[in-house]
C-alpha atoms as a PDB file:
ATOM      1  CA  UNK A   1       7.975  -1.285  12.864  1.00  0.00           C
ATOM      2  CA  UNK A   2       4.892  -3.704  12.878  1.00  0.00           C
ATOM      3  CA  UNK A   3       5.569  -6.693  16.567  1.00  0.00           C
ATOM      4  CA  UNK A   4       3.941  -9.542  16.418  1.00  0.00           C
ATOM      5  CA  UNK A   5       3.959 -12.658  19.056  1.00  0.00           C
ATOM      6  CA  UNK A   6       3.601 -15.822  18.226  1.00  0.00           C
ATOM      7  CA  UNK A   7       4.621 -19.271  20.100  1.00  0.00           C
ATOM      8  CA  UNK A   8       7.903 -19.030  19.289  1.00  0.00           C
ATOM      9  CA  UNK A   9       8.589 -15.102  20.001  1.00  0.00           C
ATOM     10  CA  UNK A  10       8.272 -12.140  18.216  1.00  0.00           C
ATOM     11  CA  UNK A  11       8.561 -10.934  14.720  1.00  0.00           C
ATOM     12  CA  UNK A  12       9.895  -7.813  13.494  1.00  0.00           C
ATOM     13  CA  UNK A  13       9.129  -6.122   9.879  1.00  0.00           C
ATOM     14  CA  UNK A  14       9.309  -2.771   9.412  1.00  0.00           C
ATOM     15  CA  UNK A  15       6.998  -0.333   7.857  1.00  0.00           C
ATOM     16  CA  UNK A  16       9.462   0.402   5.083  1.00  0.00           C
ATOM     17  CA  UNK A  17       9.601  -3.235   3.745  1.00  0.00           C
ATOM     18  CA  UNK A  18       5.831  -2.868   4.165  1.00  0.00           C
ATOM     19  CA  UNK A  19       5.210   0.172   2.103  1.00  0.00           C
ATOM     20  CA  UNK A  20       7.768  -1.044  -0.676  1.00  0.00           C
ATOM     21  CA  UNK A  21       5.582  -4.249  -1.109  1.00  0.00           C
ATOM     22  CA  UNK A  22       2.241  -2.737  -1.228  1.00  0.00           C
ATOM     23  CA  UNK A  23       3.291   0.075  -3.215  1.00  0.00           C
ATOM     24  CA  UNK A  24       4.977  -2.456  -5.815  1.00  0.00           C
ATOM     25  CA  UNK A  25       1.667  -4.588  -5.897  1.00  0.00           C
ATOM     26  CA  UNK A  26      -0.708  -1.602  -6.267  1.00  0.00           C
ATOM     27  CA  UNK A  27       1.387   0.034  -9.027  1.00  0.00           C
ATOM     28  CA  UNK A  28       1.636  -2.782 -11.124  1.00  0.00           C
ATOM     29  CA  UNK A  29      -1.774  -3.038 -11.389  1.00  0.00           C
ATOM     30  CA  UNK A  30      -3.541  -2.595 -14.904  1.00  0.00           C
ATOM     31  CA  UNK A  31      -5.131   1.344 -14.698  1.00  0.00           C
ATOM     32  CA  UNK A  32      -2.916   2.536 -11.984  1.00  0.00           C
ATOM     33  CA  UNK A  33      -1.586   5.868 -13.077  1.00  0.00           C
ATOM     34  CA  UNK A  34       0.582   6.389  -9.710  1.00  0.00           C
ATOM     35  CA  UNK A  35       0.336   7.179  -6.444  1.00  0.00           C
ATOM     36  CA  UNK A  36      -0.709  10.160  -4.744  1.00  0.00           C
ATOM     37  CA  UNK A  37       0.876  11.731  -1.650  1.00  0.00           C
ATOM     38  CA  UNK A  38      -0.911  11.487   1.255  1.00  0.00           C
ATOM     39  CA  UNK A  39       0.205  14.294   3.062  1.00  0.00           C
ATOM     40  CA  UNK A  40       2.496  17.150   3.616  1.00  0.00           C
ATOM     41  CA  UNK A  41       5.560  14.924   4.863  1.00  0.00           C
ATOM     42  CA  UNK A  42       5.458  12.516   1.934  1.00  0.00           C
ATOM     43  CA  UNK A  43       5.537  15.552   0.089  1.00  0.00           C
ATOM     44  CA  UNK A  44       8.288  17.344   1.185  1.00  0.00           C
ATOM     45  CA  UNK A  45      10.428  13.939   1.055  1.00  0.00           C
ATOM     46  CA  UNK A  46       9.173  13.380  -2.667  1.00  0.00           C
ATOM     47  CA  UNK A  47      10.028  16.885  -3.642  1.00  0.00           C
ATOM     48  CA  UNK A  48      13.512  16.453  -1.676  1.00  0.00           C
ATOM     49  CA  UNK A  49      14.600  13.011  -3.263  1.00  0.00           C
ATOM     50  CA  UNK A  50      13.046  14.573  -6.816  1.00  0.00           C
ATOM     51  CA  UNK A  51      11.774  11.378  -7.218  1.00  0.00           C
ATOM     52  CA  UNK A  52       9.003   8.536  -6.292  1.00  0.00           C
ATOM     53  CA  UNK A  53       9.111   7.379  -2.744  1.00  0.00           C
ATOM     54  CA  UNK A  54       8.491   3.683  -2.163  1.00  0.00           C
ATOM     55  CA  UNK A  55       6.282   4.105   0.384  1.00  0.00           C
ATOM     56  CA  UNK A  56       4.631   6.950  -1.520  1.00  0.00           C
ATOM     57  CA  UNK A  57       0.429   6.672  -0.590  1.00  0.00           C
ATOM     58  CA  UNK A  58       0.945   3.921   1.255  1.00  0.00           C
ATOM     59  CA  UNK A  59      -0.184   3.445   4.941  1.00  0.00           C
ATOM     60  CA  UNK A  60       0.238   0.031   6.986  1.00  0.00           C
ATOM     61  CA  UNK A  61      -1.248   0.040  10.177  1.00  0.00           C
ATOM     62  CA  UNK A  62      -1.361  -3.465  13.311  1.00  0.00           C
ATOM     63  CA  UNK A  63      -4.799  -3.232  14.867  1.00  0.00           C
ATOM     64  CA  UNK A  64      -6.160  -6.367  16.489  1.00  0.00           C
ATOM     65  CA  UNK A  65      -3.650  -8.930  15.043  1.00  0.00           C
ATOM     66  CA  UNK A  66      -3.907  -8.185  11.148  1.00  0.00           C
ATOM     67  CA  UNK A  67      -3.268  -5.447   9.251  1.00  0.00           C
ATOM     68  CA  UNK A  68      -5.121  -2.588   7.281  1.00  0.00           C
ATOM     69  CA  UNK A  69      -3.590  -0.986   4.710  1.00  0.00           C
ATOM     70  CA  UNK A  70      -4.765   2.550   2.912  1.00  0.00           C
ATOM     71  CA  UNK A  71      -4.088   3.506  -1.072  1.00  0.00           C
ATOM     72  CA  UNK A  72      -3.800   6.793  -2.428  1.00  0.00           C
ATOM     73  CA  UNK A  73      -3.979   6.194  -6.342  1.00  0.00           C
ATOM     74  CA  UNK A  74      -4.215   8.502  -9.364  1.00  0.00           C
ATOM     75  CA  UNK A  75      -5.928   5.957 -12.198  1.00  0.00           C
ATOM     76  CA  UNK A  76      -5.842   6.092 -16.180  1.00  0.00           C
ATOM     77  CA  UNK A  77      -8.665   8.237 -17.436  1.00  0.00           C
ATOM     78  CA  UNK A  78     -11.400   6.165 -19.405  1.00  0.00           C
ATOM     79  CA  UNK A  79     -10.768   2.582 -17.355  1.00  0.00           C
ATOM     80  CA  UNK A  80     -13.451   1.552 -14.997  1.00  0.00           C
ATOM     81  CA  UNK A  81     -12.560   2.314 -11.448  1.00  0.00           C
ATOM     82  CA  UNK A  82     -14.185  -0.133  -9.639  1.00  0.00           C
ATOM     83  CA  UNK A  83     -12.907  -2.949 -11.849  1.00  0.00           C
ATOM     84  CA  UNK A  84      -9.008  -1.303 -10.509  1.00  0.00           C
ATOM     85  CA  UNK A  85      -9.843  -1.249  -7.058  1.00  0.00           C
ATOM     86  CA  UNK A  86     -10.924  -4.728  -6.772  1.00  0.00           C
ATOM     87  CA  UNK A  87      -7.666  -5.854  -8.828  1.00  0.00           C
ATOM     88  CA  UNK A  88      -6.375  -4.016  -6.537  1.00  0.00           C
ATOM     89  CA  UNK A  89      -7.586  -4.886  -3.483  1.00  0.00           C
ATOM     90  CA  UNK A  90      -6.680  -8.438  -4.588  1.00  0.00           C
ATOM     91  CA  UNK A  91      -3.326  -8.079  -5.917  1.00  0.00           C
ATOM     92  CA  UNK A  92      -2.356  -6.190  -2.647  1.00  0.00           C
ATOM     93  CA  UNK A  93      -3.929  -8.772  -0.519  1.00  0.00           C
ATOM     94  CA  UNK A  94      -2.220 -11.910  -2.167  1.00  0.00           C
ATOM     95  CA  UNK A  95       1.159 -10.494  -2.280  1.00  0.00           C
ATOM     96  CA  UNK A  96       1.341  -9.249   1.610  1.00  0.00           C
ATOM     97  CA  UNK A  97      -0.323 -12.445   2.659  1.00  0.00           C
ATOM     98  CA  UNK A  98       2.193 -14.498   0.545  1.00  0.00           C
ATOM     99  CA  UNK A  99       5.235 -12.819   1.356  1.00  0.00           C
ATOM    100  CA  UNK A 100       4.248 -12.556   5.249  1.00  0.00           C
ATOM    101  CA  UNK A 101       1.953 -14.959   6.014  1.00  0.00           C
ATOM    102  CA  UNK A 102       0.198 -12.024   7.977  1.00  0.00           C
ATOM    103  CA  UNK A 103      -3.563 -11.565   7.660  1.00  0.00           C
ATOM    104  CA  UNK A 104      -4.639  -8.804   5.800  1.00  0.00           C
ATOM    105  CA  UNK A 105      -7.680  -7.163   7.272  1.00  0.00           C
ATOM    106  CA  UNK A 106      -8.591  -3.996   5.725  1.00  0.00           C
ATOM    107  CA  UNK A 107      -7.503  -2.367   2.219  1.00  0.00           C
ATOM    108  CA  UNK A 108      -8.437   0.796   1.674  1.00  0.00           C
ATOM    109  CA  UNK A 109      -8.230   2.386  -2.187  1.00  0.00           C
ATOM    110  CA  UNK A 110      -8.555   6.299  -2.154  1.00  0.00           C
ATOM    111  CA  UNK A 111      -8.677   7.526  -5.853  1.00  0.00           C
ATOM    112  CA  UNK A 112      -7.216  10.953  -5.423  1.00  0.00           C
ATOM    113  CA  UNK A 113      -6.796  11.734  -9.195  1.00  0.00           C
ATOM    114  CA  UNK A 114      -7.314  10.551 -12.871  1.00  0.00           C
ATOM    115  CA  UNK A 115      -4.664  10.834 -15.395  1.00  0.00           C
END
């Protein structure tokens, strides 16, 4: 659950709504194979559900009053990587800033595999 005050109190979203929209943004993304587990919990809850996990490599994180975000991505084989990250980066940052109105610090893109 991510608090943040403001003037007029405090507002709660939680992690979950969070991970959905990043992971949505991310994966639509031209080049973006999937994502990647990032570690032994996401796994065992993929492998339980037999299925994707929204907030499958996805981590939000509240430091300072904005937010960082880190990617675990598997990419197509043959597209330039760098190009994916920044449309990345970019698509991620839009759609939490758009949808939130909270400042995006940080993103993060950790290409784990190539597909």
């Amino acid at each position: 659950m991510i608090q943040i005050e403001n003037r007029l109190g405090t507002v709660e979203i939680s992690s979950d709504y969070f991970a959905n929209l990043v992971g949505h943004a991310a994966s639509s993304c031209f080049g973006v194979a999937g994502m990647v587990d990032t570690n032994a919990t996401q796994t065992l809850r993929s492998i339980a559900s037999k299925g994707d996990l929204p907030d499958k490599g996805v981590s939000v994180r509240y430091v300072s009053g904005a937010l960082q975000i880190d990617l675990h991505i598997a990419v197509v084989y043959g597209i330039n990587i760098s190009a994916i990250v920044r449309s990345i980066v970019s698509e991620v940052r839009y759609a939490v800033e758009q949808s939130t109105g909270f400042k995006v610090d940080k993103i993060n893109v950790f290409v784990d595999a190539m597909k």
